[in-house]
N, C-alpha and C. Protein backbone atom coordinates (compact mmCIF):
# COMPACT_ATOMS: atom_id res chain seq x y z
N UNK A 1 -2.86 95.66 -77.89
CA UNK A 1 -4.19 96.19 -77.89
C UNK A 1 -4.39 97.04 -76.65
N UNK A 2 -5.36 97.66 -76.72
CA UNK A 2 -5.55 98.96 -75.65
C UNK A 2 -6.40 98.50 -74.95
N UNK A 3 -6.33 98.85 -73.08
CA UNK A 3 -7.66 98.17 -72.75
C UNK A 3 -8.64 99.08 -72.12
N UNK A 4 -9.57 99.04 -71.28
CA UNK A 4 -10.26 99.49 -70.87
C UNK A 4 -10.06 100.80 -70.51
N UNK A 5 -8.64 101.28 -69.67
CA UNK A 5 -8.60 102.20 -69.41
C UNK A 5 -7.08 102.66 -70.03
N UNK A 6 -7.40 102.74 -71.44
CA UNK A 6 -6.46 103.42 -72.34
C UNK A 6 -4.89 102.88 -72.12
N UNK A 7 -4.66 101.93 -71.26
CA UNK A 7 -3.17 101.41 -71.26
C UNK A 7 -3.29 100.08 -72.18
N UNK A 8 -2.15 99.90 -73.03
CA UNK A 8 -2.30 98.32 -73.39
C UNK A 8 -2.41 96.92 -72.50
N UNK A 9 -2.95 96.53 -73.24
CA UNK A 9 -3.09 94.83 -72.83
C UNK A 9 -2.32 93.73 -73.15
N UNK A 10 -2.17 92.99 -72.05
CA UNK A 10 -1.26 91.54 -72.79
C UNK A 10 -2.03 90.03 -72.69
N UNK A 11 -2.41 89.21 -73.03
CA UNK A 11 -2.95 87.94 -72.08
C UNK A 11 -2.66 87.83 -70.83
N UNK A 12 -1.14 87.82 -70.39
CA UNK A 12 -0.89 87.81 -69.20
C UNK A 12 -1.78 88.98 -68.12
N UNK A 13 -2.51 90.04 -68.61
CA UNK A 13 -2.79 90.92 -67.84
C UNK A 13 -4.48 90.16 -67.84
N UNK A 14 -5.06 89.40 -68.37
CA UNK A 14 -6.05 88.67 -68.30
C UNK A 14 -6.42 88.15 -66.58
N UNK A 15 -8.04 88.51 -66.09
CA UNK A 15 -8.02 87.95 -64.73
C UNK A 15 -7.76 86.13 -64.89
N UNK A 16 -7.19 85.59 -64.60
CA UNK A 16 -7.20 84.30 -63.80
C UNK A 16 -8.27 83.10 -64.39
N UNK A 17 -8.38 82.60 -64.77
CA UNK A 17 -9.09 81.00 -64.87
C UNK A 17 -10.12 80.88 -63.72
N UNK A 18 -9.62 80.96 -62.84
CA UNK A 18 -10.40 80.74 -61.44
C UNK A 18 -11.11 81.98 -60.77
N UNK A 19 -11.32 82.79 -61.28
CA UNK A 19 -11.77 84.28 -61.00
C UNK A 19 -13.16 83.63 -60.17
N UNK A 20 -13.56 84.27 -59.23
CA UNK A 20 -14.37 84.15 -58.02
C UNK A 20 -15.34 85.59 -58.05
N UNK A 21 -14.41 86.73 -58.25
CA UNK A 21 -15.20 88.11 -57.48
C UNK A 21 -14.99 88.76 -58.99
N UNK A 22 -15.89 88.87 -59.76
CA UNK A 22 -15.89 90.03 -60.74
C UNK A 22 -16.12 91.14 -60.58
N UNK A 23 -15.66 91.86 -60.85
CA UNK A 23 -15.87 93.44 -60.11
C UNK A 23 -15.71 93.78 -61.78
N UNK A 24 -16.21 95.52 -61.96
CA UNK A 24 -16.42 95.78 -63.11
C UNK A 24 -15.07 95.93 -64.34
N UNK A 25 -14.19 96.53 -63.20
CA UNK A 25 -12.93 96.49 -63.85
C UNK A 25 -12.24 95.23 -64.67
N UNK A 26 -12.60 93.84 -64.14
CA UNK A 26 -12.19 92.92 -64.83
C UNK A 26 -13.23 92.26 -65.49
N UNK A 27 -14.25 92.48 -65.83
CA UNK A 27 -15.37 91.85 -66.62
C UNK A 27 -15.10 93.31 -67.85
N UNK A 28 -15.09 94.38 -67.50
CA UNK A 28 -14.31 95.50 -68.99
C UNK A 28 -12.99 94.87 -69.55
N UNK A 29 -12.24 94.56 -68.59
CA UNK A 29 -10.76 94.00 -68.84
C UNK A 29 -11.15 92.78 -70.21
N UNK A 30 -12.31 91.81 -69.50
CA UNK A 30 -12.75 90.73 -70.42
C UNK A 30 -13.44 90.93 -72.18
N UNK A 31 -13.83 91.95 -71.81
CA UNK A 31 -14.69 92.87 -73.18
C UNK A 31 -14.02 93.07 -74.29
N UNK A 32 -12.99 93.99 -73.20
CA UNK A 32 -11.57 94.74 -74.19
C UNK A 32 -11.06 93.54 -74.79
N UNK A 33 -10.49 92.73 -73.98
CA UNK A 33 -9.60 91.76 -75.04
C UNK A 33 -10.63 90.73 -75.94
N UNK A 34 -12.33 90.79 -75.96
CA UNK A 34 -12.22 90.31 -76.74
C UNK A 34 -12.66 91.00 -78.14
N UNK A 35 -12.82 92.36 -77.81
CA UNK A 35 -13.32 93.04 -78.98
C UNK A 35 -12.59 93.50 -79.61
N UNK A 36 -10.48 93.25 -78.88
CA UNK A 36 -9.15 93.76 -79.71
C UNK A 36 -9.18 92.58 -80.26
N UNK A 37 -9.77 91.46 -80.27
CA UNK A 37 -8.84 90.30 -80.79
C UNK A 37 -7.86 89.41 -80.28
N UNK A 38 -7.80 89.69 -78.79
CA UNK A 38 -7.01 89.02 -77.70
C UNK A 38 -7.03 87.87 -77.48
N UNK A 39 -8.62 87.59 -77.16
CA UNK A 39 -9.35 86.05 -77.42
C UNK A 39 -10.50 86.34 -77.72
N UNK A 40 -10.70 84.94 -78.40
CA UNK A 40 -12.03 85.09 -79.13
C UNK A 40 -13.13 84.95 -77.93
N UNK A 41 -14.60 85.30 -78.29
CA UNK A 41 -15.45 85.02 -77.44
C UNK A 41 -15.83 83.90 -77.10
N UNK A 42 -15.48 82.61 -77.61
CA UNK A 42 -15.66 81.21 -76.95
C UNK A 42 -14.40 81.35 -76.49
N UNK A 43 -13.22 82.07 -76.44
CA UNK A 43 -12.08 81.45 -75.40
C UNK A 43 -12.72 82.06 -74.28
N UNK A 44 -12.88 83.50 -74.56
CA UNK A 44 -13.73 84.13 -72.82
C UNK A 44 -14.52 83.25 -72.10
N UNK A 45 -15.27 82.77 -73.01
CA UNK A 45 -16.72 81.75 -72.55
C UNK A 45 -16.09 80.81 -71.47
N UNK A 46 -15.39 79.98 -73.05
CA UNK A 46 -14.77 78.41 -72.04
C UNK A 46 -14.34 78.66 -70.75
N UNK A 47 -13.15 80.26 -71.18
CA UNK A 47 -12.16 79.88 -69.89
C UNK A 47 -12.67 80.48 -68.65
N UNK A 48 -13.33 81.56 -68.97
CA UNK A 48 -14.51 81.91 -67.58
C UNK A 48 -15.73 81.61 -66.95
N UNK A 49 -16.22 80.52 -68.15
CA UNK A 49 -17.26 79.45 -67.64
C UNK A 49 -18.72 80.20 -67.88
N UNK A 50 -18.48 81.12 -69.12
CA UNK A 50 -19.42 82.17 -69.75
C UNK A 50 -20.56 81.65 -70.20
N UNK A 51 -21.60 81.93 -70.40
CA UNK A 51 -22.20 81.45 -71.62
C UNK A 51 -22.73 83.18 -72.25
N UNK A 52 -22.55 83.20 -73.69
CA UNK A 52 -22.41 83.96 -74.51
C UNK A 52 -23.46 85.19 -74.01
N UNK A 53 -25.30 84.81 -73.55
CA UNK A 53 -25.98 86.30 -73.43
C UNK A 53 -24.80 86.52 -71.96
N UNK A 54 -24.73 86.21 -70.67
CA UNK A 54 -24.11 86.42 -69.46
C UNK A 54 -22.42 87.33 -70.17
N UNK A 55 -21.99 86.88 -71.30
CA UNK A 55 -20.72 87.86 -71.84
C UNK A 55 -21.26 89.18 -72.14
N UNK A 56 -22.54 89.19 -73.00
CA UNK A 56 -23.48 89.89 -73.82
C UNK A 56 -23.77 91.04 -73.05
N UNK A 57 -24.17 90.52 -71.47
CA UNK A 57 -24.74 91.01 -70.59
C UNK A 57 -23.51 92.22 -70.32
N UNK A 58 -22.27 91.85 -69.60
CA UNK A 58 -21.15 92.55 -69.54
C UNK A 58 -20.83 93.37 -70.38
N UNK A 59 -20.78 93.25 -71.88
CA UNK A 59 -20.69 93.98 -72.79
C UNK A 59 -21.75 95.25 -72.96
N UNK A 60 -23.12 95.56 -72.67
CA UNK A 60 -23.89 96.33 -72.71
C UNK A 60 -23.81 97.35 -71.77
N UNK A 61 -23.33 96.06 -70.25
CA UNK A 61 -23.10 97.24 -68.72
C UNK A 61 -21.91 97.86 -69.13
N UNK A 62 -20.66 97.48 -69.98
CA UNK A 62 -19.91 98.62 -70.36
C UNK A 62 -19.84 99.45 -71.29
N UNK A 63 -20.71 99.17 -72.37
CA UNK A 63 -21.15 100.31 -73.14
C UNK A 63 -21.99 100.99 -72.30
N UNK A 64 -23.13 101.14 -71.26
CA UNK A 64 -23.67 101.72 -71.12
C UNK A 64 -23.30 102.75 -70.02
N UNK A 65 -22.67 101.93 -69.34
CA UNK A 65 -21.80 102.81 -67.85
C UNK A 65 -20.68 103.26 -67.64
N UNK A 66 -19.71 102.38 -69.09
CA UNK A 66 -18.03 102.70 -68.85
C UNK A 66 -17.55 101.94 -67.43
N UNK A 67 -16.26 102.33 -67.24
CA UNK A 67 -15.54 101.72 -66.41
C UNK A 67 -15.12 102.88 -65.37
N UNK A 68 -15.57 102.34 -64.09
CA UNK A 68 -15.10 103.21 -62.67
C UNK A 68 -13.79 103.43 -62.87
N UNK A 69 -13.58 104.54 -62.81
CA UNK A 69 -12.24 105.35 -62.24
C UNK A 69 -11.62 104.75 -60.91
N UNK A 70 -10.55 104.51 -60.85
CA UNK A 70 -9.88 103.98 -59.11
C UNK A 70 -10.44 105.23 -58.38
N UNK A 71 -11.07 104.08 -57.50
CA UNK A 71 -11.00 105.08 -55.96
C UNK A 71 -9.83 105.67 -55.25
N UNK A 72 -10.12 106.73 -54.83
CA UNK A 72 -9.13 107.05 -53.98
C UNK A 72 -9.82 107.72 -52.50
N UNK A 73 -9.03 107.23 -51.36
CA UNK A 73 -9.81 107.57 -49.65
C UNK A 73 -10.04 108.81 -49.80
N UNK A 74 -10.49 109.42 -48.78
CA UNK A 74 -10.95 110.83 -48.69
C UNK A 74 -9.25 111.07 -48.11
N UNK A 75 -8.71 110.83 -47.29
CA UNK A 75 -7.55 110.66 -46.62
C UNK A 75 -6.29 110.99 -47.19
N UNK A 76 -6.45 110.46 -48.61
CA UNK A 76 -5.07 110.62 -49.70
C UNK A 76 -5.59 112.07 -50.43
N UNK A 77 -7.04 112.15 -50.62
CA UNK A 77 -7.17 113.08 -51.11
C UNK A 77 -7.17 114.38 -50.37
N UNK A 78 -7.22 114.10 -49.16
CA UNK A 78 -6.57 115.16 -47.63
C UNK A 78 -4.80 115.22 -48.42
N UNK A 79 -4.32 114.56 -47.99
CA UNK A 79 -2.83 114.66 -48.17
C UNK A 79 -2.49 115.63 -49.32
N UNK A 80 -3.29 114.98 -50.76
CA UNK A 80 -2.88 115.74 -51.76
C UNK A 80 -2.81 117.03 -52.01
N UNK A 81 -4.55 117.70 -51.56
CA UNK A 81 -4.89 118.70 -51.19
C UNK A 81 -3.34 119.47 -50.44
N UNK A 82 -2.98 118.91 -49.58
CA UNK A 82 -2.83 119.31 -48.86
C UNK A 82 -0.69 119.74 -49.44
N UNK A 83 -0.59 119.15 -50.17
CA UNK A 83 0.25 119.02 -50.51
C UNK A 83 0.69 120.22 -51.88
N UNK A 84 -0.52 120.93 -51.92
CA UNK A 84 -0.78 121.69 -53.13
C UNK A 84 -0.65 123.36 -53.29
């Protein structure tokens, strides 16, 4: 299945059981696999300690905003520039 940002997905690429810091990239990561069929939405729930509107919730902020592009420093983007 494909994930968030157009590369495939595996379970193994799933954040962690114990996830602490959600950042947007892995709450999309969570979306994707469950809207490919990866896991169902009570496995998301159980195993991230979800309850279904709080998934709901995630699901809307990424329909509505998409997923941040990686940052990159001003610094690398000096180099590149620079490299061009």
């Amino acid at each position: 299945m494909i994930g968030p940002n157009g590369v495939p997905i595996f379970a193994a690429d799933l954040p962690p059981n114990d996830a602490v810091r959600w950042v947007v990239r892995r709450k999309a990561l969570v979306v994707a696999a469950v809207r490919g069929g990866l896991i169902t939405l009570e496995e998301a729930c159980e195993r991230y300690k979800l309850s279904v509107e709080e998934f709901q919730s995630w699901q809307r902020a990424v329909d509505k905003h998409g997923v941040p592009r990686p940052r990159i420093t001003k610094m690398l983007e000096y180099r590149i520039a620079k490299k061009s």
